[in-house]
N, C-alpha and C. Protein backbone atom coordinates (compact mmCIF):
# COMPACT_ATOMS: atom_id res chain seq x y z
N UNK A 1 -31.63 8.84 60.82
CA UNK A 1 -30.68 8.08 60.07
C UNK A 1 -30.33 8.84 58.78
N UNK A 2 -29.01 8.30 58.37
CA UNK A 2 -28.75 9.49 57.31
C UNK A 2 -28.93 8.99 55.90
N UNK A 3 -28.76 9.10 54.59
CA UNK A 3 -29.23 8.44 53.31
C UNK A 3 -27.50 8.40 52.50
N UNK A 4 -27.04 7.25 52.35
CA UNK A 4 -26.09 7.36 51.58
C UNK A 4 -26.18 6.75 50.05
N UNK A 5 -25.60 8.04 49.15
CA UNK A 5 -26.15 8.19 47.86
C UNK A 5 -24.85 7.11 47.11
N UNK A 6 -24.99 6.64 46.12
CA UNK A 6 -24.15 5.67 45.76
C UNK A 6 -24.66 3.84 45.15
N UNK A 7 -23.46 3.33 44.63
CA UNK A 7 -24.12 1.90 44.15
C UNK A 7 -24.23 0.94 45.11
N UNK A 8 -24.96 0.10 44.46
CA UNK A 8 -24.88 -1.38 45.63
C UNK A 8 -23.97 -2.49 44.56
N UNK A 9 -23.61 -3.15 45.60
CA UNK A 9 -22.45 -4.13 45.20
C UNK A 9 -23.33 -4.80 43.09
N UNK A 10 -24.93 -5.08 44.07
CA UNK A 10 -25.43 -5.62 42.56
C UNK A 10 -25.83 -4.83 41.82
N UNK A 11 -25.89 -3.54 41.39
CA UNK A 11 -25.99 -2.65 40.42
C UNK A 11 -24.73 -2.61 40.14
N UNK A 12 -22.99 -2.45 40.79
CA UNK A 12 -22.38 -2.31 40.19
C UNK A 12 -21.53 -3.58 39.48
N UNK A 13 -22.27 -4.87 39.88
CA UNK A 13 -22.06 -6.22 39.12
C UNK A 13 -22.43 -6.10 37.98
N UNK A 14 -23.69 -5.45 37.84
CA UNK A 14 -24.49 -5.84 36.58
C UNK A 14 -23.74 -4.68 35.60
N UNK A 15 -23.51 -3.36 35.86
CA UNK A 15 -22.88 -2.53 35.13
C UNK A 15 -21.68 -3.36 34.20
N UNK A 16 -20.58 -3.99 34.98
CA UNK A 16 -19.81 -4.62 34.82
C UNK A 16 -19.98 -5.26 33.85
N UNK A 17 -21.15 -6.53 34.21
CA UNK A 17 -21.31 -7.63 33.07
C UNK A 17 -22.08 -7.17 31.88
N UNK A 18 -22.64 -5.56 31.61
CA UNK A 18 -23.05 -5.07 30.67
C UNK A 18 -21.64 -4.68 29.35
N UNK A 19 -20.75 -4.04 30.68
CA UNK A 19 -19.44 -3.58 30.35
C UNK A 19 -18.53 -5.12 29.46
N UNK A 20 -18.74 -5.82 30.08
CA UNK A 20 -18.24 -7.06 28.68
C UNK A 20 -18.97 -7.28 28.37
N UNK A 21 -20.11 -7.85 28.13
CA UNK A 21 -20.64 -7.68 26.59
C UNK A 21 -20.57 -7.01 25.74
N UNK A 22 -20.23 -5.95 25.89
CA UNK A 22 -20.02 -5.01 24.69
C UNK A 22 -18.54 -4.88 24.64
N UNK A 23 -17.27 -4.96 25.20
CA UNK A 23 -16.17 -5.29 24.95
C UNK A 23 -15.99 -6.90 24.24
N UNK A 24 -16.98 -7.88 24.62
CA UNK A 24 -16.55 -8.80 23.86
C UNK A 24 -17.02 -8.87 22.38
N UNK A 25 -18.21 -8.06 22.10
CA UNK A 25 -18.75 -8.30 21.06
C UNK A 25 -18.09 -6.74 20.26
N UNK A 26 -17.79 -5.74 20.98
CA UNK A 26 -16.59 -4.51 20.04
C UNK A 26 -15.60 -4.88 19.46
N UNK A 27 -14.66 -5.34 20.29
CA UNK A 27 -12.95 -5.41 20.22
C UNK A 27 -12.88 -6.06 19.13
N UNK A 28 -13.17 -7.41 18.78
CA UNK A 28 -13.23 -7.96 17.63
C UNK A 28 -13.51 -7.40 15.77
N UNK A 29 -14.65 -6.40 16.00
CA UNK A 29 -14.70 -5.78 15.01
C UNK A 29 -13.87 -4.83 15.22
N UNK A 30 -13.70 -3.92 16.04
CA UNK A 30 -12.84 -2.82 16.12
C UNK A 30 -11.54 -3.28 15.34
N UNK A 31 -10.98 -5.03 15.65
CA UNK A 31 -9.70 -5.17 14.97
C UNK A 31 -9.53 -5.21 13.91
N UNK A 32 -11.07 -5.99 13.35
CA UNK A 32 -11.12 -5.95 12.18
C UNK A 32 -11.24 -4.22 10.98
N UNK A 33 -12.04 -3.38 11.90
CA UNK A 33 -12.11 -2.25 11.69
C UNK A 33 -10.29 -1.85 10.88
N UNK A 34 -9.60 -2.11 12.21
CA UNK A 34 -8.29 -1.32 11.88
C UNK A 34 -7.26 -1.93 10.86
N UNK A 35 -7.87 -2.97 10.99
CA UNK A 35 -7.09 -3.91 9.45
C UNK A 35 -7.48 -3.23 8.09
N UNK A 36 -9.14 -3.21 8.06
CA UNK A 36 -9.21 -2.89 7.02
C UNK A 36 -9.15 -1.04 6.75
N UNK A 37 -9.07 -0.45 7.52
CA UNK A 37 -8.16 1.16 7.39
C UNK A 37 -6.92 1.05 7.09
N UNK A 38 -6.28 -0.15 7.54
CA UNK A 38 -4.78 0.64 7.13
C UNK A 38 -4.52 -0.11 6.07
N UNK A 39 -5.30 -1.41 5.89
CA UNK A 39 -5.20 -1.63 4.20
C UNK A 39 -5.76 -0.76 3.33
N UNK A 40 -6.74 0.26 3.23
CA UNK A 40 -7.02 1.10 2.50
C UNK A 40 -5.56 2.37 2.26
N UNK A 41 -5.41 2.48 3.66
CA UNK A 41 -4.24 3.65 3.45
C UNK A 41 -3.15 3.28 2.47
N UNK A 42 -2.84 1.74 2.90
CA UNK A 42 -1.57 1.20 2.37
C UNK A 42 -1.95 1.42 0.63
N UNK A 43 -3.17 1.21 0.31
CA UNK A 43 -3.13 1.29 -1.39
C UNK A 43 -3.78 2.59 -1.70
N UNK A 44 -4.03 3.04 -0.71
CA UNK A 44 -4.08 4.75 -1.40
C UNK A 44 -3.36 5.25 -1.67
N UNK A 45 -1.93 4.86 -0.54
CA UNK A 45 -0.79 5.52 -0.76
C UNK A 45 -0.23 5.35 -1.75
N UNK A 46 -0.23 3.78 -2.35
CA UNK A 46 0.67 2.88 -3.55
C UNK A 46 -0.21 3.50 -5.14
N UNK A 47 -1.48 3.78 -4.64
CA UNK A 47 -2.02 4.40 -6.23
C UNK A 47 -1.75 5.40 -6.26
N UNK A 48 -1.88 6.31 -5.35
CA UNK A 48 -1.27 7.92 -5.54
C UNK A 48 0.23 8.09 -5.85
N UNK A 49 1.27 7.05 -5.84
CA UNK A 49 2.77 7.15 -6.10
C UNK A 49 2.43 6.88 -7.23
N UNK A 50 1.88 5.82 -7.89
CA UNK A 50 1.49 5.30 -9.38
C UNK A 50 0.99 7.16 -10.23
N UNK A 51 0.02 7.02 -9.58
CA UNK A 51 -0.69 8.48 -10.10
C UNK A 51 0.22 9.52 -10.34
N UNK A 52 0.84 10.04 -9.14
CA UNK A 52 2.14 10.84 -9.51
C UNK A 52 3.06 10.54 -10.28
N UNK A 53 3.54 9.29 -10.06
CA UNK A 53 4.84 8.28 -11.34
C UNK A 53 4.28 8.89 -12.77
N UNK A 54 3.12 8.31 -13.16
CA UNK A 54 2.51 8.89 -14.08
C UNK A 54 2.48 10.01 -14.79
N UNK A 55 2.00 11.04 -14.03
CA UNK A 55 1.99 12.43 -13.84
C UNK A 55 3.11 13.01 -14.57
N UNK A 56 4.78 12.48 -13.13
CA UNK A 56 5.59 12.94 -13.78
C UNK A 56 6.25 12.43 -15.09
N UNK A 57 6.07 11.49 -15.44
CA UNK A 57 6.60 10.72 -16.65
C UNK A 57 5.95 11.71 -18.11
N UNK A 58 5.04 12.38 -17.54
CA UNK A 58 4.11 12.71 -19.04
C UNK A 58 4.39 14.46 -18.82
N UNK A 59 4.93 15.03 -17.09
CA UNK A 59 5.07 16.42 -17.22
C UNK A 59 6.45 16.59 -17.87
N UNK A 60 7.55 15.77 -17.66
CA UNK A 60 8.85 15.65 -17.64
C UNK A 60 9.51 15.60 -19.06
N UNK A 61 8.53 14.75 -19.56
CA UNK A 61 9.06 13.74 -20.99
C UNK A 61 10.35 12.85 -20.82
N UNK A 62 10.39 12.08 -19.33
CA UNK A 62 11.12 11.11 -19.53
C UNK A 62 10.01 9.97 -18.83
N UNK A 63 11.28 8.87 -18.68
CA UNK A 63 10.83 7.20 -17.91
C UNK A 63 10.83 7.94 -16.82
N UNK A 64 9.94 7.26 -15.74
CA UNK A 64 9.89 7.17 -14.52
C UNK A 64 9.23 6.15 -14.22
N UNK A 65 10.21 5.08 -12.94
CA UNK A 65 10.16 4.03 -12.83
C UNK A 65 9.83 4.00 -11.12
N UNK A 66 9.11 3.13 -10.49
CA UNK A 66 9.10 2.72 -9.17
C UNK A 66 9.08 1.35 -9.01
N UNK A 67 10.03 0.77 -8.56
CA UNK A 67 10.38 -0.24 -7.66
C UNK A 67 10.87 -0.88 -6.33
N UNK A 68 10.56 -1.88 -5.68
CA UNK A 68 10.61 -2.19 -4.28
C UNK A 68 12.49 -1.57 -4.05
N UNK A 69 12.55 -1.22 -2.58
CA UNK A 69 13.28 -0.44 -2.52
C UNK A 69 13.83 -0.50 -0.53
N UNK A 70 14.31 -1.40 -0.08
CA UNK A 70 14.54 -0.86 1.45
C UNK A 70 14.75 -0.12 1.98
N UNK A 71 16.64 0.40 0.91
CA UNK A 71 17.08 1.28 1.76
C UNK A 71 16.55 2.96 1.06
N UNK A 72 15.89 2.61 0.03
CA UNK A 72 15.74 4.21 -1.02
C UNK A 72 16.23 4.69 -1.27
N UNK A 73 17.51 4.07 -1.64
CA UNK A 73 18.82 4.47 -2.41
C UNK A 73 18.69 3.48 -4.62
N UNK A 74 18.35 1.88 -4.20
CA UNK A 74 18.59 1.36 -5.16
C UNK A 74 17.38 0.26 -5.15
N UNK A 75 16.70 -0.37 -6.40
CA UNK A 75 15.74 -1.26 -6.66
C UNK A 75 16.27 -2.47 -5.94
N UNK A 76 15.41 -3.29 -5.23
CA UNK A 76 16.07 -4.84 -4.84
C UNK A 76 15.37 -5.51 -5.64
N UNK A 77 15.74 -6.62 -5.86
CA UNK A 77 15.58 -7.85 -6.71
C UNK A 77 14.36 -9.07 -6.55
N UNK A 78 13.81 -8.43 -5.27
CA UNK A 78 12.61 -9.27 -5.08
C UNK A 78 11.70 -8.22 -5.02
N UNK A 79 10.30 -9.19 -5.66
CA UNK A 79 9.19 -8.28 -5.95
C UNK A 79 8.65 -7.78 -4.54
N UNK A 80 8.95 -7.73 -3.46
CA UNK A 80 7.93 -7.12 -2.01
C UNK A 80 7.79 -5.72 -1.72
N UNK A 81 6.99 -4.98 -2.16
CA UNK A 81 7.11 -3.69 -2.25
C UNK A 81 6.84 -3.11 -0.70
N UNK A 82 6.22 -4.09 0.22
CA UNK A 82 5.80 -3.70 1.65
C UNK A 82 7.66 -3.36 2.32
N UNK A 83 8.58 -3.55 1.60
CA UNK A 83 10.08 -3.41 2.42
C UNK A 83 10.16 -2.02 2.02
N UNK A 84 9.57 -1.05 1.33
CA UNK A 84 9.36 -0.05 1.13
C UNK A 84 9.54 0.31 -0.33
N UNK A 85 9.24 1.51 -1.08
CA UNK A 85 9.52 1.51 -2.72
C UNK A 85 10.47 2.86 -2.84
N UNK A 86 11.23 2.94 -4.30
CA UNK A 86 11.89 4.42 -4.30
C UNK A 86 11.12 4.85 -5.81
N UNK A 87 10.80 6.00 -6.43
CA UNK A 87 10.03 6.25 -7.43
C UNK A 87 11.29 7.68 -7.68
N UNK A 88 11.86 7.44 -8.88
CA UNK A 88 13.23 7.97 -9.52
C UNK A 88 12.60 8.21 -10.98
N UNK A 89 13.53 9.33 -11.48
CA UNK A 89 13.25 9.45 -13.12
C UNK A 89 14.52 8.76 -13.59
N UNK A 90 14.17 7.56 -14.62
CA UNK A 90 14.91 6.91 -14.90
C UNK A 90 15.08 7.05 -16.66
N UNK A 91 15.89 7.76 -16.68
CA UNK A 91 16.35 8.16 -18.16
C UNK A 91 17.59 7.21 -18.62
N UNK A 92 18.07 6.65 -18.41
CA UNK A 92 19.22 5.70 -18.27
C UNK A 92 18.00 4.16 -18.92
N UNK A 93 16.64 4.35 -18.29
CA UNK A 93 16.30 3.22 -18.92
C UNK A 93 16.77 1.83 -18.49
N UNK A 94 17.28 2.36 -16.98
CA UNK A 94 18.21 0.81 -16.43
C UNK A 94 16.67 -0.08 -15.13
N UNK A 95 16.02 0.55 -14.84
CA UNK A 95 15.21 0.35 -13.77
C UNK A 95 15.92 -0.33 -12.32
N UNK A 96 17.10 0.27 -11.82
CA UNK A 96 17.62 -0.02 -11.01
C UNK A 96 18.12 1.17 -9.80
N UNK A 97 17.60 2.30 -10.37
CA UNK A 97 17.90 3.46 -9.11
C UNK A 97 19.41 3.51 -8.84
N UNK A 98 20.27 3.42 -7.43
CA UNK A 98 20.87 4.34 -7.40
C UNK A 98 22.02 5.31 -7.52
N UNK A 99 22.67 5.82 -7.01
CA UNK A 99 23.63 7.06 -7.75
C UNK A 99 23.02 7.56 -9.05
N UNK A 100 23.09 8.94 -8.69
CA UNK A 100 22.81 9.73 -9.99
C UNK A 100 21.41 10.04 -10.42
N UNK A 101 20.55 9.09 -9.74
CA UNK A 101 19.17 8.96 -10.27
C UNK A 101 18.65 10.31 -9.49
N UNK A 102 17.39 11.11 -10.28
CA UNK A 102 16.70 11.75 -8.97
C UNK A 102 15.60 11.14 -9.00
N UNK A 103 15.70 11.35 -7.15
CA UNK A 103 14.71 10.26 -6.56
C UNK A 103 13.38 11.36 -6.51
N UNK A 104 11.75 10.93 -6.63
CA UNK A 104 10.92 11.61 -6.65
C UNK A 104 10.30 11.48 -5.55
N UNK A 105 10.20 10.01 -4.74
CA UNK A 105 9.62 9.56 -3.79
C UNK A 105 10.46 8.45 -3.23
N UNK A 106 10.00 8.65 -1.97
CA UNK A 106 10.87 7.28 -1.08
C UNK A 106 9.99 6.99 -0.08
N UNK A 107 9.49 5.67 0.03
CA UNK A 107 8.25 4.88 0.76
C UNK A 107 9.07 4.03 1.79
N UNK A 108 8.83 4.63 2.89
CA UNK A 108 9.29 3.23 4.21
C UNK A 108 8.36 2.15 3.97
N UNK A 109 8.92 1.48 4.69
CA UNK A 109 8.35 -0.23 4.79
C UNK A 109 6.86 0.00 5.19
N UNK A 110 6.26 -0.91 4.27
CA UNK A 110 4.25 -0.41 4.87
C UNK A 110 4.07 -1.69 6.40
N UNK A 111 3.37 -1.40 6.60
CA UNK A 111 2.76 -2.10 7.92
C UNK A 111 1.69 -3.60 7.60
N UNK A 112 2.10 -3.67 5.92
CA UNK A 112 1.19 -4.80 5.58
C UNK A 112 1.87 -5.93 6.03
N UNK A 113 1.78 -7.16 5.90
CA UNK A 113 2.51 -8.11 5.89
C UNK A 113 3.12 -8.73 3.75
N UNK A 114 2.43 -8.53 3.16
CA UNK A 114 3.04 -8.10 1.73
C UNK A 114 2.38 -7.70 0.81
N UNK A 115 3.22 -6.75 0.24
CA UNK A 115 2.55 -5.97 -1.37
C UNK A 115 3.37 -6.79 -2.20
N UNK A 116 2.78 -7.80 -3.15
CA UNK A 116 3.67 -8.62 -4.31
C UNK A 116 2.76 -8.47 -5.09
N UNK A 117 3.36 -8.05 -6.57
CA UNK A 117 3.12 -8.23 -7.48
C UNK A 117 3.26 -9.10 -8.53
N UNK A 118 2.52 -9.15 -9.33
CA UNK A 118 2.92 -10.59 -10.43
C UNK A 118 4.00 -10.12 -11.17
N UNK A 119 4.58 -11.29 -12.58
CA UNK A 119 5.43 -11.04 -12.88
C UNK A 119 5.74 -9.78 -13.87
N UNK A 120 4.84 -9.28 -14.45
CA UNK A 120 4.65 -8.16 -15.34
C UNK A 120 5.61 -6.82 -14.02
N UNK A 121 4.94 -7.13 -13.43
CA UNK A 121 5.47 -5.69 -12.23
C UNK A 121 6.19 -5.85 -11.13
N UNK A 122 6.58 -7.02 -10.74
CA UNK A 122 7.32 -7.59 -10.06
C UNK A 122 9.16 -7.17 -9.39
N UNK A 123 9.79 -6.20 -10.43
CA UNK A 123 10.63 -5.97 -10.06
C UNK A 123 10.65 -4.47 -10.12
N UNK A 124 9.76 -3.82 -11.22
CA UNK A 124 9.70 -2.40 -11.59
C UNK A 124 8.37 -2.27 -11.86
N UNK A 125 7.76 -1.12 -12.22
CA UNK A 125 6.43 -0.55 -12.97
C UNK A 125 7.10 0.77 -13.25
N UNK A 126 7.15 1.03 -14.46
CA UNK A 126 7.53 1.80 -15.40
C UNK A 126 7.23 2.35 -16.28
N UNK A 127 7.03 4.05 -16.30
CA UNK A 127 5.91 5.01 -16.79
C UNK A 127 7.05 5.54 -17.98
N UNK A 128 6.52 6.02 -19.50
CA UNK A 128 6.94 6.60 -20.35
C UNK A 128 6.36 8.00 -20.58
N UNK A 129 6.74 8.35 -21.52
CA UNK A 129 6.37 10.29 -21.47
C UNK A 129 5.21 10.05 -22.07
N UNK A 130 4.64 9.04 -22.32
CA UNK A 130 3.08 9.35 -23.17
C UNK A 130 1.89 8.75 -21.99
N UNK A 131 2.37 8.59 -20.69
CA UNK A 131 1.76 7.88 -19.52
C UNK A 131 1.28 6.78 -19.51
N UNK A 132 2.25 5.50 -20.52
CA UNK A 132 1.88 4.21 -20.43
C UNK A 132 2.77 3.48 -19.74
N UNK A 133 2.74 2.58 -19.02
CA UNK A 133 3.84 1.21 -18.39
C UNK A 133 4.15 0.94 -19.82
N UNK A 134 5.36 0.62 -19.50
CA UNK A 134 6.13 -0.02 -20.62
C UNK A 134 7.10 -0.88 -19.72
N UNK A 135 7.58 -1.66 -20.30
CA UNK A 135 8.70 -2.87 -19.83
C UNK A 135 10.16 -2.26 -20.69
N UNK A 136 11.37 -2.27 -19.96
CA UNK A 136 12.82 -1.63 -20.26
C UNK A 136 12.70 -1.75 -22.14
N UNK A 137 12.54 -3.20 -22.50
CA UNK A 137 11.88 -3.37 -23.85
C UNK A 137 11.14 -3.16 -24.62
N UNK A 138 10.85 -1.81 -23.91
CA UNK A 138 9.69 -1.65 -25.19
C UNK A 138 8.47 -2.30 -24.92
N UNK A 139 8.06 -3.44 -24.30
CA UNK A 139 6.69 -4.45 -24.49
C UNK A 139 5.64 -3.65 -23.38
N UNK A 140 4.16 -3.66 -23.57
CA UNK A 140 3.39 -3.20 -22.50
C UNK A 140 3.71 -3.75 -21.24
N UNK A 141 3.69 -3.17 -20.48
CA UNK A 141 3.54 -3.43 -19.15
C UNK A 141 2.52 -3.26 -18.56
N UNK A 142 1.78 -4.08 -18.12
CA UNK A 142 0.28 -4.69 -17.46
C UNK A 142 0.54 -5.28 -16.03
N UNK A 143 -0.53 -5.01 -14.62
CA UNK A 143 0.06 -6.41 -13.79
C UNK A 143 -1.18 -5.85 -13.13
N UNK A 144 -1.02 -6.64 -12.22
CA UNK A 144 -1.55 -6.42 -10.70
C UNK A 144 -0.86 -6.68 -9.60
N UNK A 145 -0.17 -5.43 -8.34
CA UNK A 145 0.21 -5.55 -6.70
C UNK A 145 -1.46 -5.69 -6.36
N UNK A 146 -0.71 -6.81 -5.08
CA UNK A 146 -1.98 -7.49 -4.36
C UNK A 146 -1.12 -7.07 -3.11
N UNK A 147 -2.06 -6.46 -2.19
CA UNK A 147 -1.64 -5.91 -1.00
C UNK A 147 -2.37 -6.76 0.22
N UNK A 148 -1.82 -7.61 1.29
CA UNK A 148 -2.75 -8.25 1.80
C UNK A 148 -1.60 -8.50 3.54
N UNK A 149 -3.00 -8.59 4.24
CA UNK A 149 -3.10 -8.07 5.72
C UNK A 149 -4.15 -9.14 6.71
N UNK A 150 -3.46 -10.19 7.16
CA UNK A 150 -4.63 -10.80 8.30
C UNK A 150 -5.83 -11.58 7.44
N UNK A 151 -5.18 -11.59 6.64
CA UNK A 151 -5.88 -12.38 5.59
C UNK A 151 -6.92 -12.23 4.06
N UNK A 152 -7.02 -10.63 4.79
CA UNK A 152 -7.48 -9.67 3.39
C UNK A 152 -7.03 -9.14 2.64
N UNK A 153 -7.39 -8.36 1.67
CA UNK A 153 -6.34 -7.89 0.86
C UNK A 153 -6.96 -6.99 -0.18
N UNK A 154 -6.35 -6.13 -1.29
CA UNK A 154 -6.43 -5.47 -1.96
C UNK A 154 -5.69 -5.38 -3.16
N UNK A 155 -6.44 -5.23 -4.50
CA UNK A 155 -5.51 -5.65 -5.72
C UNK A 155 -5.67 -4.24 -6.25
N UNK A 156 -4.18 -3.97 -6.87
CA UNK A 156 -4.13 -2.46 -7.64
C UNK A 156 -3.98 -3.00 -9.15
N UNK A 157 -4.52 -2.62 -10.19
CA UNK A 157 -4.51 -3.64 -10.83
C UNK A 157 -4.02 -2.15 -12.08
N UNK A 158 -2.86 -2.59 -13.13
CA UNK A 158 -2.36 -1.15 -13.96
C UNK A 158 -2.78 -1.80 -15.02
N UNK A 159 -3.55 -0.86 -15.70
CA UNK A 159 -3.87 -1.17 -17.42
C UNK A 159 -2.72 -1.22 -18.32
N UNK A 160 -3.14 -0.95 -19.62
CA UNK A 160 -1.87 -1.01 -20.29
C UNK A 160 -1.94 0.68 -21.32
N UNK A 161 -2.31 0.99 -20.44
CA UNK A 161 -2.58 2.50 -20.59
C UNK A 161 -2.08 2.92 -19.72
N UNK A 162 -1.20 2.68 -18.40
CA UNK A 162 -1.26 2.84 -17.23
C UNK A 162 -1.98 3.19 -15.81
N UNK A 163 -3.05 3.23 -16.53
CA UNK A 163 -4.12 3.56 -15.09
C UNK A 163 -4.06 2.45 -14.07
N UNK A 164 -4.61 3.33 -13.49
CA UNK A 164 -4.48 2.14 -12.22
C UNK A 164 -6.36 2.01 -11.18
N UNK A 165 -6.73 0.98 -10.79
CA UNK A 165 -8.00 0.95 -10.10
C UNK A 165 -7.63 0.05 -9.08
N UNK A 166 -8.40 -0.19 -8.32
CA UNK A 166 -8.23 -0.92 -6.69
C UNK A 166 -9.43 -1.71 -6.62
N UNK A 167 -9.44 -2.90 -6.57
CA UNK A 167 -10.37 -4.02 -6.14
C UNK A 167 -9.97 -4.63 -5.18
N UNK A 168 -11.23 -5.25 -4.48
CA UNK A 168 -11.22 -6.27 -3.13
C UNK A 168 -10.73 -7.52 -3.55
N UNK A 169 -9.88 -8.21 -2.92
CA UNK A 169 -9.37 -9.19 -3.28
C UNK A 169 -9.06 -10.53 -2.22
N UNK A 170 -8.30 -11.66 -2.32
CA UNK A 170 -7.80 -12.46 -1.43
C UNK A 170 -6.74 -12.80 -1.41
N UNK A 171 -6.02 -12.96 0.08
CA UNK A 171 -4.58 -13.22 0.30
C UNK A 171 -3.92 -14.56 -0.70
């Protein structure tokens, strides 16, 4: 008689029901996994535009302003920066971008569900040649964008120095 090498129906049952348990008890974190990566990306990306905004405002010796932005031509009027942002040197002092402006950066729409900021930063955040937020007026400019995703979230929070730091936060 001959020997045939291979599974039996109940070794390859049990493989199986090993095989979900660990898909039921992975997938779940895995989602959670990928939420919280691309919320990190999303405000790495938004502090490093800050960081650069910065940067150039103090290499340049003018304003440089970033605000929410769809098409990355001109500032829109609602604070949602997830519709994407444009980051322009704004010497005009208008915080409204476009024609004429040069643009430094242009951000497509993020994959969050929203980046809003309070009212301090809400329509603009706006760097001067000495690397502080300032408001079109002259007044400090201070805030915090809260970036939030599936129910988590992330706060970028700008001094009045302009720095910027990233804390864990809630939707």
């Amino acid at each position: 008689m001959s020997r045939c090498d291979g599974l039996t129906l109940i070794e390859l049952l049990a493989a199986l029901g090993v095989l979900a348990v660990v898909l039921v008890l992975a997938v779940p974190a895995w989602h959670g996994w990928l939420i919280e990566q691309r919320l990190t990306t999303e405000t790495n990306r938004l502090a490093g535009t800050l960081a650069y905004a910065r940067g150039e405002a103090m290499r340049r010796g003018e304003r440089v302003t970033l605000c929410p932005s769809p098409d990355g031509l001109a500032c829109a009027d609602s604070g949602d920066y997830a519709q994407g942002w444009l980051l322009f040197v704004d010497s005009a002092a208008t915080a409204q971008g476009g024609d004429g402006v040069e643009r430094l950066r242009v951000a497509d729409a993020s994959r969050l569900e929203a980046i809003q900021g309070n009212l301090p930063v809400q329509r603009y955040i706006s760097y001067t040649p000495d690397g502080r937020t300032r408001l079109l007026s002259g007044g400090f400019q201070a805030g915090t964008l809260t970036l939030c995703d599936s129910g988590r979230a992330r706060q970028l929070v700008i001094s009045a120095t302009g720095r910027v730091r990233s804390q864990v936060s809630a939707c």
